[in-house]
Protein backbone atom coordinates (compact mmCIF):
# COMPACT_ATOMS: atom_id res chain seq x y z
CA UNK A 1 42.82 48.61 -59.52
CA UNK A 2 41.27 49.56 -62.79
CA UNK A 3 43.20 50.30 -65.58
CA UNK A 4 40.90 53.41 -66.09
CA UNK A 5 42.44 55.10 -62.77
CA UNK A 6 46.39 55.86 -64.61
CA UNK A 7 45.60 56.32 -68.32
CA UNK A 8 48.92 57.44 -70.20
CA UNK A 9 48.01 59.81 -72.82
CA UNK A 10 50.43 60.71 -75.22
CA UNK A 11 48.59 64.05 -76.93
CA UNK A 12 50.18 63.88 -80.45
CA UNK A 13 49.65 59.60 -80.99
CA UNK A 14 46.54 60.45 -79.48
CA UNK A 15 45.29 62.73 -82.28
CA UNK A 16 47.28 60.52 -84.89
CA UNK A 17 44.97 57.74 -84.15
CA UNK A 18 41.92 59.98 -84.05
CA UNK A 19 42.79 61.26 -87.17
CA UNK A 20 42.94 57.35 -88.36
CA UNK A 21 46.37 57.83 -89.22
CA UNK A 22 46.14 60.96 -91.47
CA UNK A 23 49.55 63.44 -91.94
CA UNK A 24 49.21 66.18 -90.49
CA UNK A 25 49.78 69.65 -92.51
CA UNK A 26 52.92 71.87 -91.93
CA UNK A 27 53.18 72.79 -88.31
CA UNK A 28 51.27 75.82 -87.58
CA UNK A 29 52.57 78.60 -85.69
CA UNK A 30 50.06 79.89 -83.91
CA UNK A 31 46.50 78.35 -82.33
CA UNK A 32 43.13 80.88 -83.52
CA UNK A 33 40.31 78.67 -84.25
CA UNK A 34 38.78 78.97 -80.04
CA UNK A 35 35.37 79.34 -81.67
CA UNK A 36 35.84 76.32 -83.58
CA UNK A 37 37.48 74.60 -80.55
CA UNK A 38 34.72 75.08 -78.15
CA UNK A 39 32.56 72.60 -80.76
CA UNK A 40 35.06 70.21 -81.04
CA UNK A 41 34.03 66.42 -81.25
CA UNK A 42 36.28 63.35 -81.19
CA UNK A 43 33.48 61.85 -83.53
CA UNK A 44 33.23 64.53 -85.97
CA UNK A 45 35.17 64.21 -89.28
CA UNK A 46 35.10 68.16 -89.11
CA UNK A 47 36.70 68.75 -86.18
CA UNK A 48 39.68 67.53 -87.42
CA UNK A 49 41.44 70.51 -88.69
CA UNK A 50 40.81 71.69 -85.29
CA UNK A 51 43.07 69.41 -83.79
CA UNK A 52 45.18 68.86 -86.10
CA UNK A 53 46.39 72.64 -86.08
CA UNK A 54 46.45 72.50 -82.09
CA UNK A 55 48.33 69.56 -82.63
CA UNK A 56 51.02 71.42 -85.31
CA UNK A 57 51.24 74.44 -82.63
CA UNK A 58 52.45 72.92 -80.10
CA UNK A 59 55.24 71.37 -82.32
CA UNK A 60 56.21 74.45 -83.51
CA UNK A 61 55.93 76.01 -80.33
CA UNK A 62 58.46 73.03 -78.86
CA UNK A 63 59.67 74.13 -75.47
CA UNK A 64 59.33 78.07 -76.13
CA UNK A 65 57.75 78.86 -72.77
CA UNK A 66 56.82 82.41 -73.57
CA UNK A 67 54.45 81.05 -76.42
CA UNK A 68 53.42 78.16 -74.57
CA UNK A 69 51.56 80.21 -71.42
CA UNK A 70 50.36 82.50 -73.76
CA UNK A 71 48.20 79.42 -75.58
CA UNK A 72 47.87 77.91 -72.33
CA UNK A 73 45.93 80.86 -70.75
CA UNK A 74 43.57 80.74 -74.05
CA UNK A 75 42.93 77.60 -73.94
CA UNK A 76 42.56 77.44 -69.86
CA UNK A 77 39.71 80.49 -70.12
CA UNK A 78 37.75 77.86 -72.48
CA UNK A 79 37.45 75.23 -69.65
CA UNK A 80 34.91 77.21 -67.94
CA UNK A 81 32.74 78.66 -70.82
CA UNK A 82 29.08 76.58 -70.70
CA UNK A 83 29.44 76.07 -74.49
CA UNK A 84 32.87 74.44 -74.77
CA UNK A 85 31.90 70.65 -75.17
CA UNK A 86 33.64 67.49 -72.84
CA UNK A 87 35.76 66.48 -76.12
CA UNK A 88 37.30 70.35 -75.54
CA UNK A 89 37.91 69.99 -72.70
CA UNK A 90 39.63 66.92 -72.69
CA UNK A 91 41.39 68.15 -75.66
CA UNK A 92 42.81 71.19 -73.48
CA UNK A 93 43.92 68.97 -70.50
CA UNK A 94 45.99 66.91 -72.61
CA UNK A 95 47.57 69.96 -74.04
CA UNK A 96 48.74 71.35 -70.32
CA UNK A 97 49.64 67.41 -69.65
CA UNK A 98 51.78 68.02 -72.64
CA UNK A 99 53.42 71.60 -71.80
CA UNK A 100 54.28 69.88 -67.74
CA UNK A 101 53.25 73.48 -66.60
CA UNK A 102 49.86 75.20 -65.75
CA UNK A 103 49.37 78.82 -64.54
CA UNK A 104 45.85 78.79 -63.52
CA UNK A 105 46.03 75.37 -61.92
CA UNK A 106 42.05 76.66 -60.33
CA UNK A 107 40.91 76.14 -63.24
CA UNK A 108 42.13 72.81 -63.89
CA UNK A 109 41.65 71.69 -60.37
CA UNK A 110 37.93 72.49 -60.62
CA UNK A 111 37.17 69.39 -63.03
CA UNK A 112 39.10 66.77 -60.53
CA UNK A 113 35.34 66.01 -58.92
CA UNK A 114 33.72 65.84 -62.44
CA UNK A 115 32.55 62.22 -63.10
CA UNK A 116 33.77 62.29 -67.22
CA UNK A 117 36.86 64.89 -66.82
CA UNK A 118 38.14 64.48 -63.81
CA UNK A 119 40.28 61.33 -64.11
CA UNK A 120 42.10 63.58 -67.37
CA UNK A 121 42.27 66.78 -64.98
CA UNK A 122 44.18 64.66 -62.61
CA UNK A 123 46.75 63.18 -65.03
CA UNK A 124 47.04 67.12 -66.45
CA UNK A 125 48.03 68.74 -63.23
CA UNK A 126 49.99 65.42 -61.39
CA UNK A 127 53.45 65.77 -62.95
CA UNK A 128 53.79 69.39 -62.17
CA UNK A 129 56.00 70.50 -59.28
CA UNK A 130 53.72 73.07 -58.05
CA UNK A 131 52.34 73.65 -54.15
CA UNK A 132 49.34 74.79 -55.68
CA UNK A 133 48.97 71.21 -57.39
CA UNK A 134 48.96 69.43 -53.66
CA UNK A 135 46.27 71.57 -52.20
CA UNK A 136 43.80 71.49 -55.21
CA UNK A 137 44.24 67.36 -54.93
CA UNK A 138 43.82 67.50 -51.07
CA UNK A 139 41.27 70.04 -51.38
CA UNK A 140 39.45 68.27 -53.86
CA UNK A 141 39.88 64.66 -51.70
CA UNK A 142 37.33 64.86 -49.38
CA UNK A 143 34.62 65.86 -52.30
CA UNK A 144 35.49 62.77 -55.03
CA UNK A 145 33.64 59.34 -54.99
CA UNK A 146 34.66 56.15 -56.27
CA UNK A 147 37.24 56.10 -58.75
CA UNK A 148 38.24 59.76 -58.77
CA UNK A 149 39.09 59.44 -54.95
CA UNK A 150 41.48 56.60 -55.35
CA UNK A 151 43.07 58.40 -57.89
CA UNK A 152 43.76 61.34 -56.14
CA UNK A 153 45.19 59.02 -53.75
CA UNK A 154 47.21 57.86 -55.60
CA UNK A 155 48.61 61.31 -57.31
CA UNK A 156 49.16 62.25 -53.63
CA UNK A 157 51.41 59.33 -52.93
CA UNK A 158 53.10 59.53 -56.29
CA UNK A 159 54.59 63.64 -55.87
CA UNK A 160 55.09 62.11 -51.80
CA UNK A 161 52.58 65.02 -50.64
CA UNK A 162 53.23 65.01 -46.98
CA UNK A 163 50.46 67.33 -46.32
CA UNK A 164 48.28 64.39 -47.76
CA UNK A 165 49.70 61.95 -44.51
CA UNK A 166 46.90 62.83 -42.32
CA UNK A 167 44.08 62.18 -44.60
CA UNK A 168 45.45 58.92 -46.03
CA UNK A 169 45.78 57.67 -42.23
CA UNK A 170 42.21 57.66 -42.09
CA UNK A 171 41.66 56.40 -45.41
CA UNK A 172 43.76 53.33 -44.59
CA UNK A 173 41.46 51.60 -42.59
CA UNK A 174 38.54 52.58 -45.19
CA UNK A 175 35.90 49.90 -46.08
CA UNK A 176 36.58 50.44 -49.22
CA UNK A 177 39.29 48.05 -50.05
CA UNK A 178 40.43 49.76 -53.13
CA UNK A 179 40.85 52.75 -51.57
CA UNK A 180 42.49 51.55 -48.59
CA UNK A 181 45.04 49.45 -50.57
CA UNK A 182 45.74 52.90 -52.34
CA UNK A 183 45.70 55.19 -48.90
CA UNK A 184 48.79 52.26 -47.77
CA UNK A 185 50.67 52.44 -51.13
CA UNK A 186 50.79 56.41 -51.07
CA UNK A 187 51.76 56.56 -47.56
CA UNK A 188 54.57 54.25 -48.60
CA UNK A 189 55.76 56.26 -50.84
CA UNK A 190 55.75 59.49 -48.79
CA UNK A 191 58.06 57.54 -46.71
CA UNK A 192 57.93 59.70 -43.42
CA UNK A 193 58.04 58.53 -40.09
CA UNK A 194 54.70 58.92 -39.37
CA UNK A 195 53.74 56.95 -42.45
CA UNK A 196 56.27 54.57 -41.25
CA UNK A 197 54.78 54.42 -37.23
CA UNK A 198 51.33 53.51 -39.42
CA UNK A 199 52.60 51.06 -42.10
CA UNK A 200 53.87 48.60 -38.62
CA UNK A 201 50.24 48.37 -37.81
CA UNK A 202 48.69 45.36 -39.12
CA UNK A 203 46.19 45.85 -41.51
CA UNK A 204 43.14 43.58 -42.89
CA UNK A 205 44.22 40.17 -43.78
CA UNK A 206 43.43 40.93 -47.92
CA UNK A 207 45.52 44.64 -47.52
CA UNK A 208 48.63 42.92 -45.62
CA UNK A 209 50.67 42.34 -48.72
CA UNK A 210 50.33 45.65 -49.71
CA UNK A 211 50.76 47.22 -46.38
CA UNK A 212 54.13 45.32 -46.44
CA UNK A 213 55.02 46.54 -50.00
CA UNK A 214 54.32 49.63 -48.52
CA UNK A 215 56.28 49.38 -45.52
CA UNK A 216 59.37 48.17 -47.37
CA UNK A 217 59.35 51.00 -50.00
CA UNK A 218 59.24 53.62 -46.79
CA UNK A 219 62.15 52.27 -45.02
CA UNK A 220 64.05 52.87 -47.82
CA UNK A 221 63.28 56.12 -48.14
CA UNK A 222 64.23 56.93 -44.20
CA UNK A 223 67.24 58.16 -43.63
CA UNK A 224 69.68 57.97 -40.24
CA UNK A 225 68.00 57.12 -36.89
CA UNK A 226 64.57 57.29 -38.17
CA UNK A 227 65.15 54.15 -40.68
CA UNK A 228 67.39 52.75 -38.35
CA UNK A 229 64.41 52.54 -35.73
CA UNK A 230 61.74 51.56 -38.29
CA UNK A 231 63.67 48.61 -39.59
CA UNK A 232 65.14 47.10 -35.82
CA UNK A 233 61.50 46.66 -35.11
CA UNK A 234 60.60 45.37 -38.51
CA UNK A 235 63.68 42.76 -38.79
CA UNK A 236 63.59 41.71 -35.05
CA UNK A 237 60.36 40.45 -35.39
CA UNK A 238 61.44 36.91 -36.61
CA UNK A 239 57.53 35.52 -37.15
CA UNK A 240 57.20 38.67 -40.08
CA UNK A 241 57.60 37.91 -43.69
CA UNK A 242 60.89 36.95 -44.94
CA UNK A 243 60.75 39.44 -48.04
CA UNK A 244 60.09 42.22 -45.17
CA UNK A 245 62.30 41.23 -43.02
CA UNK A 246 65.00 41.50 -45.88
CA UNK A 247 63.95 44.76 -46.72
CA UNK A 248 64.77 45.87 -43.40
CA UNK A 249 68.31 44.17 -42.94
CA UNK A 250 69.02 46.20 -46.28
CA UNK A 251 68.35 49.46 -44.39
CA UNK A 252 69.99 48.42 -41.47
CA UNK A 253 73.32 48.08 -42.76
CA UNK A 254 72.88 50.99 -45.27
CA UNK A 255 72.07 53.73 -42.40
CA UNK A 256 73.87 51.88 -39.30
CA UNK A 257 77.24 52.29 -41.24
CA UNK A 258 78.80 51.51 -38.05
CA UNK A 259 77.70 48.71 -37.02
CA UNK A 260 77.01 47.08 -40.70
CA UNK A 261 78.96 43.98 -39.99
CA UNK A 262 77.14 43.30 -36.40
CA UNK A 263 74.19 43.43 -38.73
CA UNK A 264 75.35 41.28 -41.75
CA UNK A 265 76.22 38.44 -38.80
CA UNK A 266 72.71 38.26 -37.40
CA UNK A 267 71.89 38.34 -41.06
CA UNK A 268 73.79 35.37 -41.46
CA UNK A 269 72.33 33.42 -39.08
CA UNK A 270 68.88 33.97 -39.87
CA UNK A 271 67.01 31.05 -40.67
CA UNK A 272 65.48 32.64 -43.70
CA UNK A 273 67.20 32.21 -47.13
CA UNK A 274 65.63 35.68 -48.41
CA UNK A 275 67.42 37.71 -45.29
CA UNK A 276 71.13 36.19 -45.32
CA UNK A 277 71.03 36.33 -49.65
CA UNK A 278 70.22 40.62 -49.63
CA UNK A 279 72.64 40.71 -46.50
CA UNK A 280 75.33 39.04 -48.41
CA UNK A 281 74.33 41.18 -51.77
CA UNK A 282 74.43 44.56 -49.92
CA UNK A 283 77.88 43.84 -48.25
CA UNK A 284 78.78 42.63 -52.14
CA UNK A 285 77.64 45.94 -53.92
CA UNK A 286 77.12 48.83 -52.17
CA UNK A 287 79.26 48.81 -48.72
CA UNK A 288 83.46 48.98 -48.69
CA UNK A 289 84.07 48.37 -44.69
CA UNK A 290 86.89 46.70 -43.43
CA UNK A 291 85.07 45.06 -40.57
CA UNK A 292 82.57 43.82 -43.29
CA UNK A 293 84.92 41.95 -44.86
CA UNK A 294 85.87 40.24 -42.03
CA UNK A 295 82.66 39.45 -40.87
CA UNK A 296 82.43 37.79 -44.78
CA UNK A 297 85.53 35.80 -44.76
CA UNK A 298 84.32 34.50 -40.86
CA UNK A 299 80.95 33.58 -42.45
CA UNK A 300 82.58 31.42 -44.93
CA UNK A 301 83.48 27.82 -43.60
CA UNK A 302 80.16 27.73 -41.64
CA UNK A 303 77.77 28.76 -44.30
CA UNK A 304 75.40 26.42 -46.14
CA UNK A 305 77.00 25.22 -48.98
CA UNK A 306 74.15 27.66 -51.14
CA UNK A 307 75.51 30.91 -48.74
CA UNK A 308 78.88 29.93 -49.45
CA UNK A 309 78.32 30.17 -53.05
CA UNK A 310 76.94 33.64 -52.44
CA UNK A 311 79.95 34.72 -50.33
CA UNK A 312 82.81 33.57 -52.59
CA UNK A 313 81.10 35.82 -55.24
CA UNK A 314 80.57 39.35 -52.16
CA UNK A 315 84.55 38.37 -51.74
CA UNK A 316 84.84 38.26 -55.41
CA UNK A 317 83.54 41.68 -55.93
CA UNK A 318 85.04 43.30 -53.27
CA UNK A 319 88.70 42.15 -54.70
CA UNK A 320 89.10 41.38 -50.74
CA UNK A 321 92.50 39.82 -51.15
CA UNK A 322 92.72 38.76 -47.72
CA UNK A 323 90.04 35.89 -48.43
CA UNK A 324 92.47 34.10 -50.41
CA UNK A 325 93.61 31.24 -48.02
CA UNK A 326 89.65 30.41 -46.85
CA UNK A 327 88.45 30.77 -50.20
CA UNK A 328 91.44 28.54 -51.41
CA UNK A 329 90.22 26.34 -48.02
CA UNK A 330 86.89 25.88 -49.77
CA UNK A 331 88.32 24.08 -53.50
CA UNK A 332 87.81 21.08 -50.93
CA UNK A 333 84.18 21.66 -50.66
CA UNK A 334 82.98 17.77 -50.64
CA UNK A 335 80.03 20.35 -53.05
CA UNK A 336 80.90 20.69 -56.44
CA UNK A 337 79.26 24.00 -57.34
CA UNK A 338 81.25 25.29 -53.87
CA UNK A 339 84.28 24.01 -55.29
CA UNK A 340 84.04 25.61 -58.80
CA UNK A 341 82.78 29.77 -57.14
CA UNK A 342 86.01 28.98 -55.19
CA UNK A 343 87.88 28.18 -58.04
CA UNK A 344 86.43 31.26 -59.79
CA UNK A 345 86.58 33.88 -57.00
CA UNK A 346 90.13 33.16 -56.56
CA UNK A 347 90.68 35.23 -59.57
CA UNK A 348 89.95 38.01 -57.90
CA UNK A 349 90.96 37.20 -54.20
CA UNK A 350 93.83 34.88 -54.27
CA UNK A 351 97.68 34.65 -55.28
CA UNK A 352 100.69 32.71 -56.00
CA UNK A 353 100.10 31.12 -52.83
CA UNK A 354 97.15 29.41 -53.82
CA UNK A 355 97.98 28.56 -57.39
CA UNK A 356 99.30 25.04 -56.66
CA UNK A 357 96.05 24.29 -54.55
CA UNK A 358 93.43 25.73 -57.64
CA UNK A 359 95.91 23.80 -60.77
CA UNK A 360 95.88 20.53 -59.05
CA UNK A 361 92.10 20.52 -59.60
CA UNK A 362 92.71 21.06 -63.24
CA UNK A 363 92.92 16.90 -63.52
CA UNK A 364 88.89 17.28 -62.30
CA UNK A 365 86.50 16.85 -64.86
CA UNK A 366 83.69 18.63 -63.25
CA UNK A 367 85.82 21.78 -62.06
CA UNK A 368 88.52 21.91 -64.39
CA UNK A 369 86.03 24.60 -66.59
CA UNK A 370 86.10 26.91 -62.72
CA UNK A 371 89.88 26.79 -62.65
CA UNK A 372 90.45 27.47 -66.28
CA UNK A 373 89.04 30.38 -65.53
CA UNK A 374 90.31 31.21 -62.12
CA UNK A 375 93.81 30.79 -63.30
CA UNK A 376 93.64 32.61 -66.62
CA UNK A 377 92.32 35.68 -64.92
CA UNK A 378 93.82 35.84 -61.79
CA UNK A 379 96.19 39.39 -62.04
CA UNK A 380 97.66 39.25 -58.71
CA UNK A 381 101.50 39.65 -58.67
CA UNK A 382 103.44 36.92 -59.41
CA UNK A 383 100.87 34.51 -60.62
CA UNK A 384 102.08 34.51 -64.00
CA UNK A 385 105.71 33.04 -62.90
CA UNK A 386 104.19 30.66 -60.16
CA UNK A 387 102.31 29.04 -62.85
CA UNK A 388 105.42 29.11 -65.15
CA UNK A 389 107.12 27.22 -62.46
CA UNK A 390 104.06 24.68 -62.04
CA UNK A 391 104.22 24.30 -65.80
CA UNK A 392 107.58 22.69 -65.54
CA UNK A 393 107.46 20.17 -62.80
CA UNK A 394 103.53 19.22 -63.81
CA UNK A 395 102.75 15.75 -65.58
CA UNK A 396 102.19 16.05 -69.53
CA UNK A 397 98.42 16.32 -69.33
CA UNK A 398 99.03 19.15 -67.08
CA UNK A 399 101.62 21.00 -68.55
CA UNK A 400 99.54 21.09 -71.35
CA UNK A 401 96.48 22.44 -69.51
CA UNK A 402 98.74 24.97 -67.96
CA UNK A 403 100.19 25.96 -71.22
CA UNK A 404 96.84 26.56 -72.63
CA UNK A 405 96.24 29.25 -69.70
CA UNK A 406 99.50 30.65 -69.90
CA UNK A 407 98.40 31.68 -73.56
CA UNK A 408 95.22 32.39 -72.06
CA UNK A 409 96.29 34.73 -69.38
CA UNK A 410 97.93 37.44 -72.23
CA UNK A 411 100.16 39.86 -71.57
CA UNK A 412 103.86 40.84 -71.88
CA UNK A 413 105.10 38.08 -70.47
CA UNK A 414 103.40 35.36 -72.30
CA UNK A 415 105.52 34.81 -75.17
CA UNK A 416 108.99 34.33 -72.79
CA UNK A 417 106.57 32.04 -70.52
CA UNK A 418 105.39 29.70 -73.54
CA UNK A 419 108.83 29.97 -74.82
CA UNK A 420 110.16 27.51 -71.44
CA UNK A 421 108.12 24.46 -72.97
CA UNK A 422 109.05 24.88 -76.84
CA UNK A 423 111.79 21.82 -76.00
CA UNK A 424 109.70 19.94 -73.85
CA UNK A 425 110.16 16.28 -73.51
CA UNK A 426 106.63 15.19 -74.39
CA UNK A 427 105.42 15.58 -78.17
CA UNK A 428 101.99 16.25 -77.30
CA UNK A 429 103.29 19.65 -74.80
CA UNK A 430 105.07 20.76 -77.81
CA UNK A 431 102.67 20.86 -79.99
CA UNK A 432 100.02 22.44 -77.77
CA UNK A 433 103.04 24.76 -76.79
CA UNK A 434 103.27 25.95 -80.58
CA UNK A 435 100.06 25.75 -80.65
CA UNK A 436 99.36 28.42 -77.98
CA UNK A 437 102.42 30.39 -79.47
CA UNK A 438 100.86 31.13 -83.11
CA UNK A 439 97.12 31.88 -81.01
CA UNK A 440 98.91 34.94 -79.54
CA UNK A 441 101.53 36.37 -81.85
CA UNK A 442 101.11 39.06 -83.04
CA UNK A 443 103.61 41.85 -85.28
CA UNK A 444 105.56 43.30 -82.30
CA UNK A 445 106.67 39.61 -81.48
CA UNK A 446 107.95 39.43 -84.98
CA UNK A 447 111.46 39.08 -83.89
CA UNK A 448 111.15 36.89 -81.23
CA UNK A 449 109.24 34.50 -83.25
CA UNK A 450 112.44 34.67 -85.23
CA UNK A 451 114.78 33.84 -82.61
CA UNK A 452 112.41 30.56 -81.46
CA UNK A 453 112.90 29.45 -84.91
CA UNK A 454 116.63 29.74 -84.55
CA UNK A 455 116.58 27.80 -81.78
CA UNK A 456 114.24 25.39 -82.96
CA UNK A 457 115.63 21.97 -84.32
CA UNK A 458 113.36 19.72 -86.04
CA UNK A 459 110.69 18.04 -85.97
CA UNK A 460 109.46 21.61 -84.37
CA UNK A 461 110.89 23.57 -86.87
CA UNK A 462 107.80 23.53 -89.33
CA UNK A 463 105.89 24.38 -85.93
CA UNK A 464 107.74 27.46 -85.84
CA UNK A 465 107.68 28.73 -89.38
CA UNK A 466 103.76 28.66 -89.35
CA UNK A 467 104.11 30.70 -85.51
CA UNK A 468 106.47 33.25 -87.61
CA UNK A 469 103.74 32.97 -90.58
CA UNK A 470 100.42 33.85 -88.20
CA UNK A 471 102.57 36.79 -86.26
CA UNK A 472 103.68 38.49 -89.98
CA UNK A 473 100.39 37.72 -91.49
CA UNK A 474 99.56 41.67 -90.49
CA UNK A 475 102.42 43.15 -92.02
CA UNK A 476 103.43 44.74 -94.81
CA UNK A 477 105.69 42.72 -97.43
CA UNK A 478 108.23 45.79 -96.53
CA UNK A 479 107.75 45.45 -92.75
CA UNK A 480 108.31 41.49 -93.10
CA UNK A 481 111.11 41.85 -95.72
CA UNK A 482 113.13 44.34 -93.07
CA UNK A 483 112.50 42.13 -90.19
CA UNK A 484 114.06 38.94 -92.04
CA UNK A 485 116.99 40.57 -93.13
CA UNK A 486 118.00 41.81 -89.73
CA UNK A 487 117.99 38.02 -88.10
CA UNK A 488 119.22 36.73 -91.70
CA UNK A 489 122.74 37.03 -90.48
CA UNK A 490 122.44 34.83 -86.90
CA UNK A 491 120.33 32.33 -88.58
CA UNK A 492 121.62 28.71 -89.52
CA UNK A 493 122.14 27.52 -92.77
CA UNK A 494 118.99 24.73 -91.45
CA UNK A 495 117.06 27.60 -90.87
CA UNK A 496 118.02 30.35 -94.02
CA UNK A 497 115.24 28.31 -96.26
């Protein structure tokens, strides 16, 4: 399509530039110079005054809608007048593009056949929500040649003019390629049934890409029975495109609400990747059905290992805790990037119960990263005190690892958790207990940090005077001073220095 078919014209950059970049005066508040306006030339160094107080008008004007018709009806009676050059009257269609309204819309509309204006007239009148808009295009439809046709085409297609469905069925199968290709995009668009019925037609092998596009964009714009129809016919059809065919499983399970799970499980056993991946996107984002998420968590041990990545993430985003014990099933996955979205979805599915079966992974180099994070930001209740308990009975390396996501994992309990390993048997847990301790401090567990160093015989108990050091470092010297004098009593004489 040439680029000469949608021009964008922005009216004030457009007179900037014409203007090579000069600053305009004050804004004007009012327009009087029609004389001069009728004469106006986009090459003439003194025409610019002209435009540049049209320009400052309409800026002072803003969105005052009284002052705006009144210019607008001025400047529309100039359109007509023999004498008012093509640089005037482009100049006046920008400025009803501008305003987005236009009262005599005849008088516009009679320039959309005009070989130099008519592309501009188009643009003028195409955002406007007006009836009168849709008839002067149709009207003017069956009069244009060439480019000015596909245009008005394409207007048609763009404000969905279903008046315009008859015409552009015959201008689908034009011999004009252009223009057909345009005719199949608009009637997309319009998204009726009868542009659907017309869009399952084959067209000419170098239009079938678009009459696809087309097709897709119109099923999503049926609603109920009618896209419910469209897209059984569309999707059953297992030789079609996979990109269409996808398309169509999309509006199957968004209008056939009822039976969106029946749908997502022929999905899943399509052969094509394209079809199963939207199936398994839709059910993620945009549908909460119970029966969907069973037909998900029944999907999951048979998928391809590149599905099942796809369906631990739908679970995942549907917080569907009861996928917890097959999505635990799949940390087994003899597939590593299976084993590490299970690891991560369990987050958001799982439990206590499947704790033990994500933290003994944690000794796996090429998961461990997965369960970090599966563990640290799993919130289901409980989970904090089941990996408290694993923390205890774990080897070293482990209890270390599970220390660091206890820290990791925040919240009130942290501190009381960590606390459990500050006597641990192992020198290394110790230290990345303290370790995790001074991370998350902070002022309110001033006092607590106080009562660890109590408690705390050496070689730990430099360990815990830099934990008390990090959680006062916020405090005033006032707040410290009355903290330290309230535990100054309990403490030790070890401890007092």
């Amino acid at each position: 399509m040439k680029q000469t078919l949608r021009p964008i014209a922005l009216f004030g950059l457009t007179m900037l530039l014409a203007a090579g970049g000069a600053v305009a005066a004050e804004p004007a508040t009012s327009f009087d110079d029609f004389k001069a306006l009728q004469t106006y030339s986009s090459v003439s160094t003194n025409c610019v005054p002209v435009r540049e107080q049209l320009e400052s008008t309409l800026m002072a004007i803003g969105t005052n809608r009284k002052a705006l018709e009144g210019l607008q009806t001025k400047l529309l009676a100039l359109l007509s007048a023999p004498e008012t050059t093509h640089d005037a009257r482009d100049l006046i269609l920008r400025a009803v593009q501008r305003m987005g309204f236009c009262n005599d819309v005849p008088a516009v509309a009679a320039l959309l056949t005009d070989a130099k204006l008519g592309q501009m007239a188009r643009v003028a009148l195409e955002g406007i929500k007006d009836s009168r808009v849709d008839d002067a295009f149709l009207s003017a439809l069956p009069k244009a040649q060439g480019d000015a046709k596909v245009g008005l085409v394409i207007s048609l297609g763009l404000r969905r003019c279903e008046k315009a469905v008859p015409l552009l069925l015959s201008l689908k199968d034009s011999n004009d390629a252009t223009l057909a290709g345009a005719a199949l995009t608009a009637l997309g668009r319009i998204g009726t049934p009868d542009c659907a019925k017309a869009l399952l037609t084959p067209a000419a092998p170098a239009l079938e890409f678009q009459r696809q596009s087309a097709l897709a964009a119109c099923m999503n714009l049926l609603r109920g029975s009618e896209a419910v129809q469209v897209a059984t016919a569309v999707f059953e059809d297992t030789k079609g495109p996979a990109p269409l065919r996808a398309a169509a499983i999309r509006v199957l399970m968004r209008n056939d609400k009822g039976k969106a799970s029946v749908w997502f499980a022929k999905a899943m056993s399509d052969s094509a990747l394209r079809v199963r991946e939207t199936a398994i996107r839709v059910a993620a984002t945009e549908l909460n059905d119970s029966k969907l998420s069973e037909a998900l968590i029944a999907a999951l041990p048979k998928a391809a290992p590149e599905d099942q990545v796809r369906l631990l993430g739908a679970l995942a985003e549907r917080r569907e805790r009861r996928a917890g014990p097959a999505v635990a099933a799949l940390l087994k996955s003899p597939d590593v990037t299976v084993q590490q979205a299970a690891a991560r979805a369990l987050a958001d599915v799982g439990g206590p119960e499947q704790i033990a079966a994500l933290a003994e992974l944690l000794a796996v180099d090429d998961v461990r990263d997965a369960v970090v994070a599966g563990l640290s930001n799993m919130r289901a209740e409980g989970a904090g005190r089941k990996i408290a308990e694993l923390t205890a009975a774990a080897e070293p390396q482990q209890r270390s690892r599970l220390v660091a996501i206890i820290a990791a994992r925040g919240g009130k309990e942290t501190l009381p958790e960590l606390a459990k390993s500050i006597n641990d048997s192992n020198d290394a847990v110790r230290k990345d207990t303290w370790r995790a301790i001074r991370e998350v401090a902070r002022p309110a567990d001033v006092e607590a940090c106080l009562g660890l160093l109590v408690k705390t015989q050496e070689p730990d108990r430099s360990a815990a005077e830099q934990v008390l050091v990090s959680a006062m470092r916020l405090m005033t010297p006032e707040e410290r001073g009355a903290v330290l004098v309230t535990v100054w009593t309990r403490a030790d004489a070890a401890v007092r220095p």
